[in-house]
PDB file of N, CA and C in Angstrom:
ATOM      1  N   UNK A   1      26.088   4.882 -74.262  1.00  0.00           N
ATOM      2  CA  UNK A   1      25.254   4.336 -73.245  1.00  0.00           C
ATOM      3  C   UNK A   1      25.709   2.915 -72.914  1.00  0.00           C
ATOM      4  N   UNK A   2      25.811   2.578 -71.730  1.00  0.00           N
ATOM      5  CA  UNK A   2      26.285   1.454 -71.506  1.00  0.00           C
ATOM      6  C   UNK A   2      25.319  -0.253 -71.145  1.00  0.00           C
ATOM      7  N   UNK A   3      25.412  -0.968 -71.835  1.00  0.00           N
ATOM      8  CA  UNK A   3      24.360  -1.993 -71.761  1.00  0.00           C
ATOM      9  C   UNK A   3      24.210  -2.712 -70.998  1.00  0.00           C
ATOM     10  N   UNK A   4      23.085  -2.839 -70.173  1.00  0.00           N
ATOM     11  CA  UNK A   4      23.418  -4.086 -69.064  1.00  0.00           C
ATOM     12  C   UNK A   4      23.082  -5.690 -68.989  1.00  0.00           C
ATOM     13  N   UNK A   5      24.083  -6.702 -68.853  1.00  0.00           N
ATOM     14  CA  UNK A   5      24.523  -8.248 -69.401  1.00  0.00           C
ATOM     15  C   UNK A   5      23.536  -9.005 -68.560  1.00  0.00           C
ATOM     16  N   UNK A   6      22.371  -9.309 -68.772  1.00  0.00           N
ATOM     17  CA  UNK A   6      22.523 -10.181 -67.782  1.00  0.00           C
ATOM     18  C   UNK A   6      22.837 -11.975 -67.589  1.00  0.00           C
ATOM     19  N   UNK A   7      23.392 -11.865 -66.924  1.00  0.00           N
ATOM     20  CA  UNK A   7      24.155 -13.436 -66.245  1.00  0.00           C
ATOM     21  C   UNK A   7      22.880 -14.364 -66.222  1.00  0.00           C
ATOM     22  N   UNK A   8      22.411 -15.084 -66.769  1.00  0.00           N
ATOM     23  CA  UNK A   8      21.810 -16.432 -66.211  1.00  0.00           C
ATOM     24  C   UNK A   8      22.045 -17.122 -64.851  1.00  0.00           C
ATOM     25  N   UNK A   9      21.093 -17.652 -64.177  1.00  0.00           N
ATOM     26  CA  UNK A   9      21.333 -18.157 -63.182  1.00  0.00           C
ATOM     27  C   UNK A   9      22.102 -19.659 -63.269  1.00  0.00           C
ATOM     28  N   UNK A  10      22.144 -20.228 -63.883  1.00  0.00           N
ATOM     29  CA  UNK A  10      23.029 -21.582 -64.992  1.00  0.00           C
ATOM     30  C   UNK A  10      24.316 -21.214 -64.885  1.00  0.00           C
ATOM     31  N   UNK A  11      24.341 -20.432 -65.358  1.00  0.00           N
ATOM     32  CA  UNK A  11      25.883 -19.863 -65.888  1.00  0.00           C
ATOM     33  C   UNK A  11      26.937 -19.775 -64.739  1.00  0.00           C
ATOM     34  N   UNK A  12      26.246 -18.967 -64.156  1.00  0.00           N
ATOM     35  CA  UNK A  12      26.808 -18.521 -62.150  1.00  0.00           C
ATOM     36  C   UNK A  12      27.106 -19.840 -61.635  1.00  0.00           C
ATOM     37  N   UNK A  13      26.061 -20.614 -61.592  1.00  0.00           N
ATOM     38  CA  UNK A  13      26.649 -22.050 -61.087  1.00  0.00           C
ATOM     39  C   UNK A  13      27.529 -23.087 -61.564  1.00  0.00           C
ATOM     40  N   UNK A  14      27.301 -23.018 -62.900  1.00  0.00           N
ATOM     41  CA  UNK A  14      28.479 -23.267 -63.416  1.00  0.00           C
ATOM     42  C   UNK A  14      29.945 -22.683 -63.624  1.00  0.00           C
ATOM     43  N   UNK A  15      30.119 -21.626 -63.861  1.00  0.00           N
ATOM     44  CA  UNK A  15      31.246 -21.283 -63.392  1.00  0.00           C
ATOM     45  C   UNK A  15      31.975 -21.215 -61.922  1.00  0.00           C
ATOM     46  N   UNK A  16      30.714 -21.419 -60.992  1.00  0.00           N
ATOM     47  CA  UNK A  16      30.994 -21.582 -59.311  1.00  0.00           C
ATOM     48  C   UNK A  16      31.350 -22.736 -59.356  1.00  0.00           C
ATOM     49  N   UNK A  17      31.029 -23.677 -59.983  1.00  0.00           N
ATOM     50  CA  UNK A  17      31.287 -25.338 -59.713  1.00  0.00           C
ATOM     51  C   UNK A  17      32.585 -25.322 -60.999  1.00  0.00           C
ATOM     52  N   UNK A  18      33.184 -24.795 -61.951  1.00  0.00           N
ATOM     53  CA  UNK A  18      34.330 -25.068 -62.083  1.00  0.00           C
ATOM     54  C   UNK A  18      35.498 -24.377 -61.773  1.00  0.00           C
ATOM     55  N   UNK A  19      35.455 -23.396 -60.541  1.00  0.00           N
ATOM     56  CA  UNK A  19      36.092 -22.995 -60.025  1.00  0.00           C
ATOM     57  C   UNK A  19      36.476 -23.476 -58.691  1.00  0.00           C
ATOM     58  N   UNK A  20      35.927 -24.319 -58.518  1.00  0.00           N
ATOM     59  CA  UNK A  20      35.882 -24.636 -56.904  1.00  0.00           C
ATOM     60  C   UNK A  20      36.279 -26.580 -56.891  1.00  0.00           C
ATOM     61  N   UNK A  21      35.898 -26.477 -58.119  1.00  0.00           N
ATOM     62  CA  UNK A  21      36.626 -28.512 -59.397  1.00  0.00           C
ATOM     63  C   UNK A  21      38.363 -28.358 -58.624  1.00  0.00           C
ATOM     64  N   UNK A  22      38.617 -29.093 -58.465  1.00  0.00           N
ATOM     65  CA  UNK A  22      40.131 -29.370 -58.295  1.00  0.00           C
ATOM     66  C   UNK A  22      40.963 -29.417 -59.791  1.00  0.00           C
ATOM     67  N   UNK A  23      41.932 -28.818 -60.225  1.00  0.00           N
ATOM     68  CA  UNK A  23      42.746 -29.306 -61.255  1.00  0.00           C
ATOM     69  C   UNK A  23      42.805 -30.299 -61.676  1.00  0.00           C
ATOM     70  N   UNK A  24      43.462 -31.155 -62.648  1.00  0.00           N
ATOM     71  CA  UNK A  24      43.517 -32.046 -63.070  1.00  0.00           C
ATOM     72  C   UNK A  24      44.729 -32.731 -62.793  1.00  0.00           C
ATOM     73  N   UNK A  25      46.326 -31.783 -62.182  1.00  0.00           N
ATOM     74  CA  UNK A  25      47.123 -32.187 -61.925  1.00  0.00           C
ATOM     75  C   UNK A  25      46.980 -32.747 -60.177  1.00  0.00           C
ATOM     76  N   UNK A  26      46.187 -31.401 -59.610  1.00  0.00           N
ATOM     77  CA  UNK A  26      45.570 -31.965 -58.056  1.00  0.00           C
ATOM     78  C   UNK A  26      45.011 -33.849 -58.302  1.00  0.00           C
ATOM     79  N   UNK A  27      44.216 -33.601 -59.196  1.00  0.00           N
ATOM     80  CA  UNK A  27      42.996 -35.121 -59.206  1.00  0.00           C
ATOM     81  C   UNK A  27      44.082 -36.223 -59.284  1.00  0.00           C
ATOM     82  N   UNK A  28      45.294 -35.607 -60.461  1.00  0.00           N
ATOM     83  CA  UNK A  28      46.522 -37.050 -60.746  1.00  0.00           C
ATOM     84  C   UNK A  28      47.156 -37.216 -59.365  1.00  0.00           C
ATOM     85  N   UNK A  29      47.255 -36.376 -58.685  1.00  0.00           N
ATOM     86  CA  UNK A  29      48.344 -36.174 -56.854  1.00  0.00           C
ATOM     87  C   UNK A  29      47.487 -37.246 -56.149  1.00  0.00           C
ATOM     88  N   UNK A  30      45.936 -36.598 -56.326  1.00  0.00           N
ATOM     89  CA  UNK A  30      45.386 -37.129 -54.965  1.00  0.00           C
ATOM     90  C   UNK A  30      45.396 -38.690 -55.330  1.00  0.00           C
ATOM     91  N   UNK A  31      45.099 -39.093 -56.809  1.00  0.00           N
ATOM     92  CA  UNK A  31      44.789 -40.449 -57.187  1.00  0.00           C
ATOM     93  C   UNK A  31      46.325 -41.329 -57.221  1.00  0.00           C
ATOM     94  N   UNK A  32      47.139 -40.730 -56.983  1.00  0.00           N
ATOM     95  CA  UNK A  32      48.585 -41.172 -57.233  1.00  0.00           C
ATOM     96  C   UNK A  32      48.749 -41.329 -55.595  1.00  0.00           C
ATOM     97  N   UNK A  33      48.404 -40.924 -54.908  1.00  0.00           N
ATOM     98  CA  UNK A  33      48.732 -40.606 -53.633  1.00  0.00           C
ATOM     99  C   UNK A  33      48.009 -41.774 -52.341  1.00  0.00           C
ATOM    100  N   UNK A  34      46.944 -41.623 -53.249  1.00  0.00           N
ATOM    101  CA  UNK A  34      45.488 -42.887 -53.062  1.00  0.00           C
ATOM    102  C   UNK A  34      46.417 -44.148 -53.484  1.00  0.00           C
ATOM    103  N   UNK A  35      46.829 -44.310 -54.261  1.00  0.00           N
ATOM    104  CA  UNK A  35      46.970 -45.988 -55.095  1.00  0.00           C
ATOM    105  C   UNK A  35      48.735 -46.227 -54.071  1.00  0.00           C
ATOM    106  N   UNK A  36      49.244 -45.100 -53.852  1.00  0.00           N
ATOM    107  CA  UNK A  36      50.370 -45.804 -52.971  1.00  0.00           C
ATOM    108  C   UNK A  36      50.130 -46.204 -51.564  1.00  0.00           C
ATOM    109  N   UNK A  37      48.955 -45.074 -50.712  1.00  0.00           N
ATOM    110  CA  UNK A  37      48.753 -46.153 -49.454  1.00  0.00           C
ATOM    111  C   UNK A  37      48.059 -47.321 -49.833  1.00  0.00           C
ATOM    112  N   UNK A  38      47.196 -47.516 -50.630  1.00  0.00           N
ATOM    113  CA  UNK A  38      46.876 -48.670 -50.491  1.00  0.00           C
ATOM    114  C   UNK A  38      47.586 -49.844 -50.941  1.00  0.00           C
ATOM    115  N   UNK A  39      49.025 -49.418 -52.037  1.00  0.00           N
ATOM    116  CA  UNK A  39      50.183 -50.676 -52.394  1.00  0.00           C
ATOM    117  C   UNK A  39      50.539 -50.632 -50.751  1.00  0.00           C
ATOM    118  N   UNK A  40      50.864 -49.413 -49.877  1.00  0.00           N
ATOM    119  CA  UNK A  40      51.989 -50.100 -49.035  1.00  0.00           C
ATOM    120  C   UNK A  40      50.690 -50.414 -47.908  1.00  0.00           C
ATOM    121  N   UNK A  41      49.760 -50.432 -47.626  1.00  0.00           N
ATOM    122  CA  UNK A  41      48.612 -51.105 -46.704  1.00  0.00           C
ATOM    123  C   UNK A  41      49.008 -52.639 -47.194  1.00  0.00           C
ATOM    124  N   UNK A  42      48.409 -53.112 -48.283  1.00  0.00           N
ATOM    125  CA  UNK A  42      48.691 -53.985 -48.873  1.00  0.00           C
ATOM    126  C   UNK A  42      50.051 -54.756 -48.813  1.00  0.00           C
ATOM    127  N   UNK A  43      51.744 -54.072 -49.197  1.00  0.00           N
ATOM    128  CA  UNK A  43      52.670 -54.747 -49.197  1.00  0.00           C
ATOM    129  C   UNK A  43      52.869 -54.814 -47.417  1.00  0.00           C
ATOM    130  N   UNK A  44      52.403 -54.161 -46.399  1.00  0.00           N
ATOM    131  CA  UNK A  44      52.780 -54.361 -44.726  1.00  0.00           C
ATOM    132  C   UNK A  44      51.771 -55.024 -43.918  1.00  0.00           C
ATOM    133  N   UNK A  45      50.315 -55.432 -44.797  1.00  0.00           N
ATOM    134  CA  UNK A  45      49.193 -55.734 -43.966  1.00  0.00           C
ATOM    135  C   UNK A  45      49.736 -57.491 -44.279  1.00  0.00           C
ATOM    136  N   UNK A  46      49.551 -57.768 -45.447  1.00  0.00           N
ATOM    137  CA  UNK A  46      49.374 -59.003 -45.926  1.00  0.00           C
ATOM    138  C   UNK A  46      50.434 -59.795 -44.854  1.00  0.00           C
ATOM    139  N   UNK A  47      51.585 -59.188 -45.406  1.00  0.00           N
ATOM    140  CA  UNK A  47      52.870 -60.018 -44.751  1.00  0.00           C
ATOM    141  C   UNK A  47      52.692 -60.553 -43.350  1.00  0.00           C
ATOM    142  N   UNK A  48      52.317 -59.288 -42.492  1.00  0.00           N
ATOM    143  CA  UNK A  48      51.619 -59.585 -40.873  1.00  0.00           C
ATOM    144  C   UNK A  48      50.706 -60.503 -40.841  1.00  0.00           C
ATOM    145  N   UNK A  49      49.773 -60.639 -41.678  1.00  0.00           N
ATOM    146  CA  UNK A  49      48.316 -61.596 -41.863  1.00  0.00           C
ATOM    147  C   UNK A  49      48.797 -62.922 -41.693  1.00  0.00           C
ATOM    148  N   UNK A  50      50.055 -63.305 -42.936  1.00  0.00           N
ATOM    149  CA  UNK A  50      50.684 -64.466 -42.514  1.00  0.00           C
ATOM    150  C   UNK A  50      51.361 -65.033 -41.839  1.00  0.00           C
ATOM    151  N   UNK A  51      52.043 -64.136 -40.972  1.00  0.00           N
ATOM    152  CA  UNK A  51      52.805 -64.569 -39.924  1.00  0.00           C
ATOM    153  C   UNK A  51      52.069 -64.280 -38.973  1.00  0.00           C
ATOM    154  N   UNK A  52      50.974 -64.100 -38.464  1.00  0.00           N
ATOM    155  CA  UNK A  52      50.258 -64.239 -37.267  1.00  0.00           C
ATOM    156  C   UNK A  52      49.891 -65.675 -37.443  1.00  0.00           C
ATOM    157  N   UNK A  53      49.120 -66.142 -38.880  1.00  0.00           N
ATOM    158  CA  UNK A  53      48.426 -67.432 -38.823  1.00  0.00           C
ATOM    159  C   UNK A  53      49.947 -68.587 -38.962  1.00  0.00           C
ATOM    160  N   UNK A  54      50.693 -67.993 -39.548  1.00  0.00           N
ATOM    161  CA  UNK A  54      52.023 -69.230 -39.158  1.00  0.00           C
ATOM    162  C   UNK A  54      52.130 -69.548 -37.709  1.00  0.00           C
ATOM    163  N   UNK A  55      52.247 -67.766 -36.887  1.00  0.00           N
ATOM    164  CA  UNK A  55      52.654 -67.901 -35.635  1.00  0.00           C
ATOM    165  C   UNK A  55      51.707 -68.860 -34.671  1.00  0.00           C
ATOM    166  N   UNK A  56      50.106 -68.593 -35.433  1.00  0.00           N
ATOM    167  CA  UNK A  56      49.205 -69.229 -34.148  1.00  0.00           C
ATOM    168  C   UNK A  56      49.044 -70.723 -34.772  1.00  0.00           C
ATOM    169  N   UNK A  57      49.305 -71.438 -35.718  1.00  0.00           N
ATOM    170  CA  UNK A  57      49.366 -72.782 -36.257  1.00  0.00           C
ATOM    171  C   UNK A  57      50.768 -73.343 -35.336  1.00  0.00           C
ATOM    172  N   UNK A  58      51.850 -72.774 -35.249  1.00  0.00           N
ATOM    173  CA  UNK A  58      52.731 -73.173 -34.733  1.00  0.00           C
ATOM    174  C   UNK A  58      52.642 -73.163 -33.393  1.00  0.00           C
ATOM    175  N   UNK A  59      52.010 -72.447 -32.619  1.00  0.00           N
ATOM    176  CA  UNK A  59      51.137 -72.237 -31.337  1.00  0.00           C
ATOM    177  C   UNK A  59      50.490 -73.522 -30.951  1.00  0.00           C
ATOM    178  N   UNK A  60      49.536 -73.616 -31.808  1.00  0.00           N
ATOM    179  CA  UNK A  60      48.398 -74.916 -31.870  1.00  0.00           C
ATOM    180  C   UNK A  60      49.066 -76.062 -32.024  1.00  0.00           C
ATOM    181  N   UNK A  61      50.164 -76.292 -32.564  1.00  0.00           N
ATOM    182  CA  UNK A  61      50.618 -77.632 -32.699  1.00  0.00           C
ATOM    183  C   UNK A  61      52.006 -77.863 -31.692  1.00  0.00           C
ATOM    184  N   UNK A  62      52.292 -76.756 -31.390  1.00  0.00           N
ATOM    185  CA  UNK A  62      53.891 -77.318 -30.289  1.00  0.00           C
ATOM    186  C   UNK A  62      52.413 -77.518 -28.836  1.00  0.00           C
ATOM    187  N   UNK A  63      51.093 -76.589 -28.623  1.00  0.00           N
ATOM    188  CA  UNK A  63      50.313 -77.028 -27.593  1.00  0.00           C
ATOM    189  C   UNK A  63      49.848 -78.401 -28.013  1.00  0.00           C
ATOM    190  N   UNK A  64      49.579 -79.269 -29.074  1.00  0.00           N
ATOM    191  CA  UNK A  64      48.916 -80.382 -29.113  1.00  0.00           C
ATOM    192  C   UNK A  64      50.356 -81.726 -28.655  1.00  0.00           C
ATOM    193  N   UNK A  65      51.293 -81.029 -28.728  1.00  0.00           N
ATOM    194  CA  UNK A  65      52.302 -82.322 -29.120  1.00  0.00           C
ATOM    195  C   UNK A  65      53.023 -82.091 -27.382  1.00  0.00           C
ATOM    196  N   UNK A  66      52.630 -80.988 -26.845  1.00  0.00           N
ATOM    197  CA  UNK A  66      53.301 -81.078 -25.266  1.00  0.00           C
ATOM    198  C   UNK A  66      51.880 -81.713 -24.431  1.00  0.00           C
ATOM    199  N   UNK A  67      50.735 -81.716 -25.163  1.00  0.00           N
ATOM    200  CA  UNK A  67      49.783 -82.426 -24.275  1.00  0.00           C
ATOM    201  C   UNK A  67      49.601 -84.107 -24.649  1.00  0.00           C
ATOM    202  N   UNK A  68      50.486 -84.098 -25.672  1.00  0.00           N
ATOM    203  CA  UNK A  68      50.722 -85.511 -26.153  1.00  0.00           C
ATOM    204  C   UNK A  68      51.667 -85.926 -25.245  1.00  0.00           C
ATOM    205  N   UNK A  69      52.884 -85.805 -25.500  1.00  0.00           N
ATOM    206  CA  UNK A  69      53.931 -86.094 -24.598  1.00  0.00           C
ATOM    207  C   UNK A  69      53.455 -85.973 -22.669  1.00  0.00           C
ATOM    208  N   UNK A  70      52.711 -84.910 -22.600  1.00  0.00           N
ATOM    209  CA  UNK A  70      52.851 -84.887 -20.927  1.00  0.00           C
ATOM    210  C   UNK A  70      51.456 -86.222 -20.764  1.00  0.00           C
ATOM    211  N   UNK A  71      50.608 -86.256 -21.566  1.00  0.00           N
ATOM    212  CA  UNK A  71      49.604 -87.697 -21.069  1.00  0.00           C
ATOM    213  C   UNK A  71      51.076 -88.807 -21.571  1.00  0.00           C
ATOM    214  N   UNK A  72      51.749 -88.871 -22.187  1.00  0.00           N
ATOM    215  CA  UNK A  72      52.357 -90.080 -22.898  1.00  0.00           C
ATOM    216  C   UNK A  72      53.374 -90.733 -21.085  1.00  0.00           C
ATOM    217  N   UNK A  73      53.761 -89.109 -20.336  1.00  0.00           N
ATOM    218  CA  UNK A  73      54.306 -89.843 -19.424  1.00  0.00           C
ATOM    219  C   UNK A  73      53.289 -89.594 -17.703  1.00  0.00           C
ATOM    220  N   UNK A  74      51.934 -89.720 -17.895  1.00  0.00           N
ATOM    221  CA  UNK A  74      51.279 -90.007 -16.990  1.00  0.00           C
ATOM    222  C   UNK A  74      50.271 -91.275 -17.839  1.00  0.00           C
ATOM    223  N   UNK A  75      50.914 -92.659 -17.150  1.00  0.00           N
ATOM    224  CA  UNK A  75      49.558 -93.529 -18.378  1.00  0.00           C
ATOM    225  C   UNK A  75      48.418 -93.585 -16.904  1.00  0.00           C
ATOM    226  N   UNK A  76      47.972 -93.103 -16.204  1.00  0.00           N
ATOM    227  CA  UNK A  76      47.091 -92.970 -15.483  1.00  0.00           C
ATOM    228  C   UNK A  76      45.935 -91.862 -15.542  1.00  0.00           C
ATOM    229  N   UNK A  77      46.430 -91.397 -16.309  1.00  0.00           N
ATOM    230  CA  UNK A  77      46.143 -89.558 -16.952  1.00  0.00           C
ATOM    231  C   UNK A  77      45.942 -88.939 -15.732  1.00  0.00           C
ATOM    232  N   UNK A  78      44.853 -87.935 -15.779  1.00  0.00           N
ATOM    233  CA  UNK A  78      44.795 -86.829 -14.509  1.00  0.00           C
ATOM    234  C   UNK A  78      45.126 -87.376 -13.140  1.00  0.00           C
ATOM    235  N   UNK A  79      44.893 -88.738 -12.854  1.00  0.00           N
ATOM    236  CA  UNK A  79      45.578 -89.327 -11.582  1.00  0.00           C
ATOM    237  C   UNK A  79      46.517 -89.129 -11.085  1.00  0.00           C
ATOM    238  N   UNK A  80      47.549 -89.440 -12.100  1.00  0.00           N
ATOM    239  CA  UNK A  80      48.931 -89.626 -11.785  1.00  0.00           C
ATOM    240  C   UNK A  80      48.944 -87.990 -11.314  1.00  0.00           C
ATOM    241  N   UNK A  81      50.112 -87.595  -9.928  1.00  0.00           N
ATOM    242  CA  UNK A  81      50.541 -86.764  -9.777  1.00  0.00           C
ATOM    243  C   UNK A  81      50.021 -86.098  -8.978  1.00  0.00           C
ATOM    244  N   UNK A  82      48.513 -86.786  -8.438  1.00  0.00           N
ATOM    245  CA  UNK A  82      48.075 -86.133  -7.246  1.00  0.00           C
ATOM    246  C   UNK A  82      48.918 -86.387  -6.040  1.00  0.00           C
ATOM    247  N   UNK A  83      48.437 -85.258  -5.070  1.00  0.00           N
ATOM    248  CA  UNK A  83      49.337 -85.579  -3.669  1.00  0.00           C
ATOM    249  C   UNK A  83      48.355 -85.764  -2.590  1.00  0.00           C
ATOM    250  N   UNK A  84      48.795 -86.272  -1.792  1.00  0.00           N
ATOM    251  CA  UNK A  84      48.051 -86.151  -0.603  1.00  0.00           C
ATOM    252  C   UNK A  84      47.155 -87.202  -0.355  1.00  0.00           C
ATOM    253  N   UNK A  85      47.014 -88.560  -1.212  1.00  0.00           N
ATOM    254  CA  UNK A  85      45.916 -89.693  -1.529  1.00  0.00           C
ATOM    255  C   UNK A  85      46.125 -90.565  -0.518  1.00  0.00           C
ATOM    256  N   UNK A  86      45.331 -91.062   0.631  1.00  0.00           N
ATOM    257  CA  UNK A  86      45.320 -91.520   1.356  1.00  0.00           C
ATOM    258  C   UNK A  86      45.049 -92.897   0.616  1.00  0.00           C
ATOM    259  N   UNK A  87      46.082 -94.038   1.091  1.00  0.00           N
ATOM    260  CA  UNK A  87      45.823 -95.194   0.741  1.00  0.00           C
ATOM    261  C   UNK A  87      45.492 -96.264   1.884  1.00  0.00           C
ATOM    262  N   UNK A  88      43.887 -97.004   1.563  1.00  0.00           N
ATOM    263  CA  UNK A  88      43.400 -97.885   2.557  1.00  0.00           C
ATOM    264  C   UNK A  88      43.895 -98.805   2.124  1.00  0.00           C
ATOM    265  N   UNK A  89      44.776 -99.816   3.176  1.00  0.00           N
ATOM    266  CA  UNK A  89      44.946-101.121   2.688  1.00  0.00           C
ATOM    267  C   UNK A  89      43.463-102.106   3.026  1.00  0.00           C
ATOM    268  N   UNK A  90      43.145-102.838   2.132  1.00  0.00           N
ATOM    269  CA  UNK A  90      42.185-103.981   2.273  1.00  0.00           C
ATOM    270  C   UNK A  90      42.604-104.566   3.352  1.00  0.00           C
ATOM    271  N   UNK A  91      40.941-104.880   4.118  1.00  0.00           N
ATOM    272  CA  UNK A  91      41.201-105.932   5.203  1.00  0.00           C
ATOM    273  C   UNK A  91      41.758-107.208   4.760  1.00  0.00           C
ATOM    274  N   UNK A  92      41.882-108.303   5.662  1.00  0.00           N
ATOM    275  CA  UNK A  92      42.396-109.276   5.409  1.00  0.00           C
ATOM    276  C   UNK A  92      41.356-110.516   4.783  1.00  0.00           C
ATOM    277  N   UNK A  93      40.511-110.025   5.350  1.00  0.00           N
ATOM    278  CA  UNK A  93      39.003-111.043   5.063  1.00  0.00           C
ATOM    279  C   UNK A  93      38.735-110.585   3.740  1.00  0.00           C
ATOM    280  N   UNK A  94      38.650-109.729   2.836  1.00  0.00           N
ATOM    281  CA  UNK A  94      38.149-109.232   2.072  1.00  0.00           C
ATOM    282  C   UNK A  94      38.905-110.216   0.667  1.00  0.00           C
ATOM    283  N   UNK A  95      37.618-110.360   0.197  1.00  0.00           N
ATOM    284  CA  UNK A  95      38.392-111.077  -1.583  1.00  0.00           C
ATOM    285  C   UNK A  95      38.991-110.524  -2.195  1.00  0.00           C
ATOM    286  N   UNK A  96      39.421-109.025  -2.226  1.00  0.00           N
ATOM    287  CA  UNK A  96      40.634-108.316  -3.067  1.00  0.00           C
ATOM    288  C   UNK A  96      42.080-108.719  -2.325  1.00  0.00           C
ATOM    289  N   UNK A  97      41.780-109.188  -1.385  1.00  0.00           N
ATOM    290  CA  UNK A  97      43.232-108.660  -0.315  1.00  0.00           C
ATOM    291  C   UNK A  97      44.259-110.083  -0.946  1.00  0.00           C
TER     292      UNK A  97
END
């Protein structure tokens, strides 16, 4: 006569949940796989990070030293270089003249 087993409901789920677990050689791939994008995120992000802020410091200072130099050769500042300025000469009576 043949006996009939029965399965726990525990059991079923547990064996469903370690069948469906990833390996252990999968878990070493995915975690091996994980830790190299983030070395090369890391070794290609950083490098860019600093040469943007070199690039925009060097930006900021060749702009501070051409607005130095271009007031250095107007000593009138925004004046100098207009066109078109109609010049009144003073009357003759007048105490500036």
């Amino acid at each position: 006569m043949l006996r009939t087993v029965h399965v726990h409901t525990w059991s079923r789920h547990a064996a469903a949940w370690s069948s469906s677990r990833p390996s252990w050689i999968a878990r070493v791939a995915a975690r091996l796989i994980l830790m190299v994008a983030v070395l090369l995120a890391v070794v290609l992000f950083v490098p860019l990070v600093v040469l943007a802020l070199v690039v925009g410091a060097a930006w900021l200072v060749g702009r501070g030293l051409a607005r130095a130099f271009s007031a250095a050769q107007r000593p009138n500042g925004p004046l100098d270089g207009r066109r078109n300025v109609r010049v009144v000469a003073p009357r003759p009576d007048s105490p500036e003249a």
